[in-house]
N, C-alpha and C. Protein backbone atom coordinates (compact mmCIF):
# COMPACT_ATOMS: atom_id res chain seq x y z
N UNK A 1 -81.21 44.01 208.43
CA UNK A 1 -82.30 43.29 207.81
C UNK A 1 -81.77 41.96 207.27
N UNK A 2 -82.57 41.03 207.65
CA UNK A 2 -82.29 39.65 206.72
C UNK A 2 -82.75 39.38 205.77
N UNK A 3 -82.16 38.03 204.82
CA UNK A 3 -82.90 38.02 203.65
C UNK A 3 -84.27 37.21 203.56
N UNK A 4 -84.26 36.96 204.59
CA UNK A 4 -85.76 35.89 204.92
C UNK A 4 -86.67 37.31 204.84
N UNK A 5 -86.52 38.42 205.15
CA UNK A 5 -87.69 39.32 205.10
C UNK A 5 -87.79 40.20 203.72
N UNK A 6 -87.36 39.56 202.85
CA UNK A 6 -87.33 39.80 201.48
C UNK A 6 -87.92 38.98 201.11
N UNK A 7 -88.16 37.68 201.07
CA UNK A 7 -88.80 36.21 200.43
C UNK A 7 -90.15 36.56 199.76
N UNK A 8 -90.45 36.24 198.88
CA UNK A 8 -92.23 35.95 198.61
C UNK A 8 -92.40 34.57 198.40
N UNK A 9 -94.03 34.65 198.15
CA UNK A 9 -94.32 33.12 198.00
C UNK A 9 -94.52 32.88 196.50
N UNK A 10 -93.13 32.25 195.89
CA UNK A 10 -93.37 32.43 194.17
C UNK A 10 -92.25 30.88 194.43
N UNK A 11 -92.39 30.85 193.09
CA UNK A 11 -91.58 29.65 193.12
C UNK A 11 -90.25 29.67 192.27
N UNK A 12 -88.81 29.39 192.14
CA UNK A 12 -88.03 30.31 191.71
C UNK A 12 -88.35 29.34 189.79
N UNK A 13 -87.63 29.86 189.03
CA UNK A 13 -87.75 29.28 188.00
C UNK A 13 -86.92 27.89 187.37
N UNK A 14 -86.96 26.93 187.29
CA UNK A 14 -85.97 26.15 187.00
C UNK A 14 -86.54 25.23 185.70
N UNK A 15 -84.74 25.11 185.18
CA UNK A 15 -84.83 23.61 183.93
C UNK A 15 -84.11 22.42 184.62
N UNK A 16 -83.46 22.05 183.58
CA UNK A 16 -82.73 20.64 183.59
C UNK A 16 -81.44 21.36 182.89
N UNK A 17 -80.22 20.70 183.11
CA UNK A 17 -79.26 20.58 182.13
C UNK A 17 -79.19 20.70 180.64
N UNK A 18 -80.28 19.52 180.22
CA UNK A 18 -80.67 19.24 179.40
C UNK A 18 -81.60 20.31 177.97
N UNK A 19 -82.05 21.11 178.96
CA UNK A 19 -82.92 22.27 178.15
C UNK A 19 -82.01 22.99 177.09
N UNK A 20 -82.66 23.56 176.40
CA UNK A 20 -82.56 24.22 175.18
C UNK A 20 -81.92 26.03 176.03
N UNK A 21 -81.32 26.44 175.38
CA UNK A 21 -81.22 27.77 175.58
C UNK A 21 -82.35 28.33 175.00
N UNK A 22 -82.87 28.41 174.06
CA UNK A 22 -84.52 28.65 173.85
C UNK A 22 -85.33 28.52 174.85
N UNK A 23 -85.50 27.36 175.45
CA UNK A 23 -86.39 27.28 176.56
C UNK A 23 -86.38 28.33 177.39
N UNK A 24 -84.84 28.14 177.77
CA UNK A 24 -84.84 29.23 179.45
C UNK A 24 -85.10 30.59 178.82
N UNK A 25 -85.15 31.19 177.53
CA UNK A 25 -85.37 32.10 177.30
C UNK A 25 -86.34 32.48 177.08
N UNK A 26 -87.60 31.70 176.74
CA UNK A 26 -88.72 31.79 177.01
C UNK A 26 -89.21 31.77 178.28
N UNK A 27 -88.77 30.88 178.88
CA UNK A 27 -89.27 31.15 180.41
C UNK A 27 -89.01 32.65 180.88
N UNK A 28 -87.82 32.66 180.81
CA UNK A 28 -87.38 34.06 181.53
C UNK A 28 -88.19 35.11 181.23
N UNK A 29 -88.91 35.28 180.23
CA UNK A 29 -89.68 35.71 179.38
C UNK A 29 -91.16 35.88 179.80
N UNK A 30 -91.56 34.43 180.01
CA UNK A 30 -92.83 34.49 180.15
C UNK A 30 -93.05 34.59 181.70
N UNK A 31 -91.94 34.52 182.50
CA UNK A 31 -91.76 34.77 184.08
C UNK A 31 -91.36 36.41 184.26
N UNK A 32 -91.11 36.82 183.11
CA UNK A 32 -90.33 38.46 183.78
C UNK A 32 -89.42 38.24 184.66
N UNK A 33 -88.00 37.20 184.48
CA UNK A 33 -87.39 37.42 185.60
C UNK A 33 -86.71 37.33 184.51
N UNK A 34 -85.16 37.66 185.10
CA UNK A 34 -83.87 37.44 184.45
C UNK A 34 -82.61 36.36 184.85
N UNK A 35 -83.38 35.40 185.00
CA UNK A 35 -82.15 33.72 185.59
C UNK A 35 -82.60 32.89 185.55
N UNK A 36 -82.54 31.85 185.45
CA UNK A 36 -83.50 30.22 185.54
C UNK A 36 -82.03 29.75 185.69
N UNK A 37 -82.44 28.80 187.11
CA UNK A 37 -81.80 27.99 187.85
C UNK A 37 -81.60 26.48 186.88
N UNK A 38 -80.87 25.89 187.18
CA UNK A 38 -80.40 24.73 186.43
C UNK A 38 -80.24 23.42 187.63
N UNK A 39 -81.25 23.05 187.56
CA UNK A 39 -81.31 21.94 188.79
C UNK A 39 -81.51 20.46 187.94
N UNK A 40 -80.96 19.16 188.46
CA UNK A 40 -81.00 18.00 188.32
C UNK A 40 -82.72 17.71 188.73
N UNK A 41 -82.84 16.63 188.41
CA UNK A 41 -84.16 15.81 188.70
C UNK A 41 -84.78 15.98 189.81
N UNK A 42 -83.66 15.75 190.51
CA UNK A 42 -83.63 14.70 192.20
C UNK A 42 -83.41 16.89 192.93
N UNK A 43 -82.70 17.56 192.21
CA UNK A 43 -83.38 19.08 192.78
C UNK A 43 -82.12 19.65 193.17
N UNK A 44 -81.03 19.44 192.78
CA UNK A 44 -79.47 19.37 193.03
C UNK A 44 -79.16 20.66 192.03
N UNK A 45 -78.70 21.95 192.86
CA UNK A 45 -78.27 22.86 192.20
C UNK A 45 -77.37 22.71 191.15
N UNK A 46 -77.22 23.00 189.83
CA UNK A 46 -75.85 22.85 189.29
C UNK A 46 -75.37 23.98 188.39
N UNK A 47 -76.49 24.91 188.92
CA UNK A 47 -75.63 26.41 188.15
C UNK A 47 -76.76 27.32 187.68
N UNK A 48 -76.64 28.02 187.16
CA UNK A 48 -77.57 29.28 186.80
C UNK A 48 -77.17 30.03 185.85
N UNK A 49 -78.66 29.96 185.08
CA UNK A 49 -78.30 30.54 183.69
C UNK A 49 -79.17 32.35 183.34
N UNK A 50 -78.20 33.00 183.28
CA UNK A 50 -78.80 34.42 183.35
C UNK A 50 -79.20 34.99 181.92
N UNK A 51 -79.53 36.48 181.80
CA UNK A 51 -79.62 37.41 180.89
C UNK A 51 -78.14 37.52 180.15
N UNK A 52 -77.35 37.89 181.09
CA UNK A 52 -75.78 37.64 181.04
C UNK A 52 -75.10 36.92 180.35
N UNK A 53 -75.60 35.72 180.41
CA UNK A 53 -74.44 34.69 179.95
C UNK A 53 -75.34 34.27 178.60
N UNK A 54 -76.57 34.71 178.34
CA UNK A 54 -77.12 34.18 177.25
C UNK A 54 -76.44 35.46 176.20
N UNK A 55 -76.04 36.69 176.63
CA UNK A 55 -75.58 37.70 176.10
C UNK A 55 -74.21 37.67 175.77
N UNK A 56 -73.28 37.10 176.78
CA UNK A 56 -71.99 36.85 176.47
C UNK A 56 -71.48 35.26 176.08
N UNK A 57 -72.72 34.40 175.99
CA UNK A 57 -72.21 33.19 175.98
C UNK A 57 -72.55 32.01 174.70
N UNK A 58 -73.66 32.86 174.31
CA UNK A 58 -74.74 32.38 173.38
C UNK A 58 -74.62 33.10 172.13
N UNK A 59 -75.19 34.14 172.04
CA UNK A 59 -75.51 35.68 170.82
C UNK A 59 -74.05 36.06 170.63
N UNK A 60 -73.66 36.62 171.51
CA UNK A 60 -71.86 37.44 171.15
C UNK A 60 -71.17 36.33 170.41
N UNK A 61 -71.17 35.39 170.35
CA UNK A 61 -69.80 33.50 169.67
C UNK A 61 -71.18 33.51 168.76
N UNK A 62 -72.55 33.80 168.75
CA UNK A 62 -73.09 32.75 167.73
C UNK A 62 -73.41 31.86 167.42
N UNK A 63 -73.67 31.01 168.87
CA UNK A 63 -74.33 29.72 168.76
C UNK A 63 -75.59 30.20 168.98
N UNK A 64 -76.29 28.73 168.09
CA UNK A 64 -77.85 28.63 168.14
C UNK A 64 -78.58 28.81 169.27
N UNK A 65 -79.65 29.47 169.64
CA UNK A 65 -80.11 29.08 170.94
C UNK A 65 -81.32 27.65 171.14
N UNK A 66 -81.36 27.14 169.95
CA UNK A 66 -82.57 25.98 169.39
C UNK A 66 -81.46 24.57 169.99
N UNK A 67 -80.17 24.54 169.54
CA UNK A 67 -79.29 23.76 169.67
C UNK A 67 -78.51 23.31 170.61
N UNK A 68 -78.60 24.63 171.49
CA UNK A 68 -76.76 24.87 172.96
C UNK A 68 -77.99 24.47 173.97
N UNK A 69 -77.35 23.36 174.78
CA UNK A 69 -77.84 23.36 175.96
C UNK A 69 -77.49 24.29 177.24
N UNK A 70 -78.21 24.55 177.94
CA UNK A 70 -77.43 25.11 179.45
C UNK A 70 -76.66 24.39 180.30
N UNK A 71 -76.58 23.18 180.08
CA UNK A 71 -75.22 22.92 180.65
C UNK A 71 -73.91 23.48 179.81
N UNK A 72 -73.91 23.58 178.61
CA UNK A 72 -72.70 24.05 177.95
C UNK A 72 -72.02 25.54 178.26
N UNK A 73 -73.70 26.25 178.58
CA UNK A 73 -73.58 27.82 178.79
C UNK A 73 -73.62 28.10 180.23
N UNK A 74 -74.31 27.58 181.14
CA UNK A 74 -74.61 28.11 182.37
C UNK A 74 -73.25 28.43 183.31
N UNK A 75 -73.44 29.41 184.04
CA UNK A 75 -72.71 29.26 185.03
C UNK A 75 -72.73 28.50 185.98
N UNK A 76 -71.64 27.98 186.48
CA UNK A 76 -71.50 26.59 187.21
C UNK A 76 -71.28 26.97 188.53
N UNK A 77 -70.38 28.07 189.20
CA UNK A 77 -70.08 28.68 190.30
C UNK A 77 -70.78 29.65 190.62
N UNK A 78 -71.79 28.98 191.38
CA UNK A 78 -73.56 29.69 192.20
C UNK A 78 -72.90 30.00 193.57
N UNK A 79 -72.96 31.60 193.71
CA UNK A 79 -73.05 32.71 194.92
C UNK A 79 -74.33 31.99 195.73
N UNK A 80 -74.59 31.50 196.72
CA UNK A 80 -76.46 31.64 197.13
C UNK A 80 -76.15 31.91 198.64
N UNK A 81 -77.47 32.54 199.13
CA UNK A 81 -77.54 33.19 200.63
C UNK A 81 -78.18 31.82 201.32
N UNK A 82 -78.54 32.36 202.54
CA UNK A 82 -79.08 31.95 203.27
C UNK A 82 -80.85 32.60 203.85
N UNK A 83 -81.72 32.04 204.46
CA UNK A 83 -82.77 33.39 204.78
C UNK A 83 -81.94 34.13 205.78
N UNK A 84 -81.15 33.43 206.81
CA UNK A 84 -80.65 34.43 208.02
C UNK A 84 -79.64 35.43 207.65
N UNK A 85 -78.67 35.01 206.32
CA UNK A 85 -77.59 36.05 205.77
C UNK A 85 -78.66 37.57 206.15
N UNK A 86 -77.60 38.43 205.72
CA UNK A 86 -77.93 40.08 206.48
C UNK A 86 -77.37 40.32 204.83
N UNK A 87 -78.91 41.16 204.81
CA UNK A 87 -79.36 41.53 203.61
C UNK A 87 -77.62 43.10 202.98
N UNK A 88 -77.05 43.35 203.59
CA UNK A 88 -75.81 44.13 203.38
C UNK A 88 -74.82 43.35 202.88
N UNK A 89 -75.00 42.14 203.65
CA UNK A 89 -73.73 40.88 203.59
C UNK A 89 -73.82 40.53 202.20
N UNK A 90 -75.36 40.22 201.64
CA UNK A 90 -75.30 39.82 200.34
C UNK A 90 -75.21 40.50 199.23
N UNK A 91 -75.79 41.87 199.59
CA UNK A 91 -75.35 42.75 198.35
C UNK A 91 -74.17 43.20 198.52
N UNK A 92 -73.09 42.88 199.65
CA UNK A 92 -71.50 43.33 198.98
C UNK A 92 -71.15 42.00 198.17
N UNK A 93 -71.81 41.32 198.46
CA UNK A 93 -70.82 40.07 197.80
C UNK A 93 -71.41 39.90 196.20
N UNK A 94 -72.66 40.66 196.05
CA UNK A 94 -72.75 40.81 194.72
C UNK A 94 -72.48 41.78 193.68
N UNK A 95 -71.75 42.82 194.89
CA UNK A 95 -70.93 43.96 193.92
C UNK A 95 -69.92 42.96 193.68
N UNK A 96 -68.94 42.35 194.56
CA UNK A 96 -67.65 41.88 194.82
C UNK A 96 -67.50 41.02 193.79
N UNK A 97 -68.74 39.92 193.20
CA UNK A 97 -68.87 39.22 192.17
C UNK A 97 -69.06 39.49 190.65
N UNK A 98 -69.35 40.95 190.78
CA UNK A 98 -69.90 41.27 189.87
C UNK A 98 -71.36 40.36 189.54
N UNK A 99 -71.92 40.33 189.98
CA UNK A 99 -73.11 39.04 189.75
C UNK A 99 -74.86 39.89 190.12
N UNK A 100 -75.78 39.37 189.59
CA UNK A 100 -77.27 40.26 189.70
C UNK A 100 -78.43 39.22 190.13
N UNK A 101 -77.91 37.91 190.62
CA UNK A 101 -78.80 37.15 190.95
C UNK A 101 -79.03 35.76 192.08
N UNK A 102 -79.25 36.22 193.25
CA UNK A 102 -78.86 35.16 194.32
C UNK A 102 -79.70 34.11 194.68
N UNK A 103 -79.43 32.65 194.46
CA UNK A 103 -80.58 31.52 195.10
C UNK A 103 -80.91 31.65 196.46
N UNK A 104 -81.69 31.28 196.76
CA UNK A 104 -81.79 31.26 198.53
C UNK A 104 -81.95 29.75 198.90
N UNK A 105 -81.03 29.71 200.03
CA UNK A 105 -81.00 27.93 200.22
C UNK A 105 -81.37 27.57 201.69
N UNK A 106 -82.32 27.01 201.73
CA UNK A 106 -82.86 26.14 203.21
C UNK A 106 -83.02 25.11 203.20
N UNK A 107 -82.49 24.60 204.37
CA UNK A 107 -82.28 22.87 204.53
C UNK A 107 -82.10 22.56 202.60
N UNK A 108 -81.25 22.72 202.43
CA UNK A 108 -80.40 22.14 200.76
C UNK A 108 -81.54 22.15 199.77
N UNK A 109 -82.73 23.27 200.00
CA UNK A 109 -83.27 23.56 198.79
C UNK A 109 -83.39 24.76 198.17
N UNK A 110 -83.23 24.61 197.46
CA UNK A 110 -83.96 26.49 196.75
C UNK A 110 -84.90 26.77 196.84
N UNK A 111 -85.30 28.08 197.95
CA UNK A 111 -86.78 28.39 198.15
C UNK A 111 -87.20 29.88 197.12
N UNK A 112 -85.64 30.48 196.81
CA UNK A 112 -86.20 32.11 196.01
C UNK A 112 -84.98 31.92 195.68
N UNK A 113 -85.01 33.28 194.69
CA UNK A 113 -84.22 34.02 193.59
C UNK A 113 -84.18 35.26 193.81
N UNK A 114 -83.18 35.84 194.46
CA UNK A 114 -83.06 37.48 194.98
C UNK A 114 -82.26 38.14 193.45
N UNK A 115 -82.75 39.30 193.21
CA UNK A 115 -82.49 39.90 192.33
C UNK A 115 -81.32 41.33 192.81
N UNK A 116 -80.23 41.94 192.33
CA UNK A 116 -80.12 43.24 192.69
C UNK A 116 -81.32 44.02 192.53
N UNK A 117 -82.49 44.10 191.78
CA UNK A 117 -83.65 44.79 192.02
C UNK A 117 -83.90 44.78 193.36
N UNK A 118 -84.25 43.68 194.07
CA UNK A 118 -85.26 43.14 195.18
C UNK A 118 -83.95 43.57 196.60
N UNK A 119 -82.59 43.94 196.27
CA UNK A 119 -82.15 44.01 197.12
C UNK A 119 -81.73 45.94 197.47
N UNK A 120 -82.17 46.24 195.93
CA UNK A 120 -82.31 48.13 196.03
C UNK A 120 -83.72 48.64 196.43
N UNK A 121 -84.92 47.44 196.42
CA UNK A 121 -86.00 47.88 196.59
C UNK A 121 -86.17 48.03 198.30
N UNK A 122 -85.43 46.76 198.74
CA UNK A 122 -85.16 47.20 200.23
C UNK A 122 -84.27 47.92 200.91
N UNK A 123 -83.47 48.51 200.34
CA UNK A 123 -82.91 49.35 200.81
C UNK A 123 -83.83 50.42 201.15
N UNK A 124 -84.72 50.92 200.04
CA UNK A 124 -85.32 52.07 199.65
C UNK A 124 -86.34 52.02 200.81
N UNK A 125 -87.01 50.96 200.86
CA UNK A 125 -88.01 50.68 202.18
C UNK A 125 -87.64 50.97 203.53
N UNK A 126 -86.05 50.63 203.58
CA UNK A 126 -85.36 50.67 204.95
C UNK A 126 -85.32 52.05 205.26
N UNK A 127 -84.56 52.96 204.20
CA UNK A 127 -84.37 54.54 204.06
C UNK A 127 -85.70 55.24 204.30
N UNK A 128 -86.64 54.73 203.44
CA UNK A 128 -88.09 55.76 203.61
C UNK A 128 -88.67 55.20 205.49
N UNK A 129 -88.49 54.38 205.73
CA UNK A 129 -88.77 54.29 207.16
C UNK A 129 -87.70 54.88 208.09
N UNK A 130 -86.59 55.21 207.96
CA UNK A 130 -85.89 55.71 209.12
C UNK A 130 -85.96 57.06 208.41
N UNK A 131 -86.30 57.54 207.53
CA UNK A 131 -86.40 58.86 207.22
C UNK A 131 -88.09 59.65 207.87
N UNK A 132 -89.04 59.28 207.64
CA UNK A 132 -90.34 58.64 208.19
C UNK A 132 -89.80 59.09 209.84
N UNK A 133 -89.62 58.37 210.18
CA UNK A 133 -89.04 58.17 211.82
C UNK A 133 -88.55 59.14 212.18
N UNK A 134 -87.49 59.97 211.29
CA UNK A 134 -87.06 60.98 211.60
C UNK A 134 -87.65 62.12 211.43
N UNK A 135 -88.24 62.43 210.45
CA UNK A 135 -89.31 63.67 210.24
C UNK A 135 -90.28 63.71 211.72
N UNK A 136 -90.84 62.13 211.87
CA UNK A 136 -91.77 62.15 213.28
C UNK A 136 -91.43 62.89 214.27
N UNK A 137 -89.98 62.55 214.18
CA UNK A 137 -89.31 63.44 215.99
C UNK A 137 -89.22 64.60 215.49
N UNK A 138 -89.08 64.85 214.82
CA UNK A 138 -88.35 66.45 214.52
C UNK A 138 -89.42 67.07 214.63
N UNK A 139 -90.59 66.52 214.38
CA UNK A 139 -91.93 67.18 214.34
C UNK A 139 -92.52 67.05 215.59
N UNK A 140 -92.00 66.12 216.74
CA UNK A 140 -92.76 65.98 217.79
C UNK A 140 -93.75 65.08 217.94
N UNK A 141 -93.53 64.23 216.97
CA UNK A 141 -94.92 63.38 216.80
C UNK A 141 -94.53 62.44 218.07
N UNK A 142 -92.92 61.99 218.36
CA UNK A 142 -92.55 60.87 218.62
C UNK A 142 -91.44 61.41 220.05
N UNK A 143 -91.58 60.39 220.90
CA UNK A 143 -90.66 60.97 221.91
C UNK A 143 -89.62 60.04 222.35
C-alpha cells in the first residue's frame, strides 16, 4: 500500500516561526491533531512542532508558552514521505526515529500530516480485508 491511499482532503496545520507556543497549542487543540508544521511565508518547511517537544521542550525546563517561540522549540530535522513511499517503508522509519508524525511532500509542498494513528488504522483495514478474503475461500464463496 502507498501513502497516497491514506491522504484526505484536509489541510495540514501550519504557523510561522514566529508564533507563540500558545498558539500552536491552541491550534493543535482546536484541530484535534497533535503537530503543527512550521513553514516560512513563501511555504518553505522548517520543522515541526509536536505534543512531544511542547512536553519535553517547553513544560519539563519551564519556559512560558505566551513567550517561547517555535522556532526556539521546534524540531528542525523533518522525516517526510512521499504519496508513492510504501506505506511499511514509512512506518519503519518511524519506529527507527522514534517519531509519531510524517509531512507528505509533492512537487516541494506539503499536502498532509500522517499520524502513527492513520498508519495503524491502515494496517487494520489491510488485515480485516485479507482476513475477509480468507474466510470467503474457506467458505467457498470465492474460487
Amino acid at each position: 500500500m502507498k501513502v497516497q491511499e491514506l491522504l484526505g482532503s484536509f489541510d495540514p496545520v501550519r504557523l510561522t516561526p514566529g508564533a507563540s507556543v500558545r498558539q500552536a497549542v491552541r491550534k493543535m487543540v482546536d484541530c484535534k491533531c497533535g503537530s503543527v508544521l512550521i513553514q516560512e511565508e513563501d511555504g518553505s518547511l522548517k520543522g515541526i512542532f509536536t505534543e512531544r517537544d511542547l512536553m519535553t521542550r517547553v513544560i519539563a525546563v519551564g519556559l512560558d508558552p505566551d513567550s517561547v517561540k517555535l522556532e526556539e522549540v521546534m524540531s528542525r530535522e523533518v522525516f517526510t514521505a512521499t504519496p508513492d513511499d510504501l506505506v511499511k517503508e514509512v512506518r519503519q522509519q518511524l519506529r527507527e526515529r522514534h517519531i509519531r508524525h510524517v509531512p507528505v511532500i509533492e512537487k516541494d509542498e506539503v499536502i498532509a500530516v500522517l499520524s502513527v494513528r492513520d498508519l495503524i488504522r491502515a494496517d487494520l483495514a489491510e488485515q480485516r480485508a485479507a482476513n475477509s478474503a480468507m474466510d470467503d475461500y474457506i467458505r467457498g464463496k470465492i474460487s
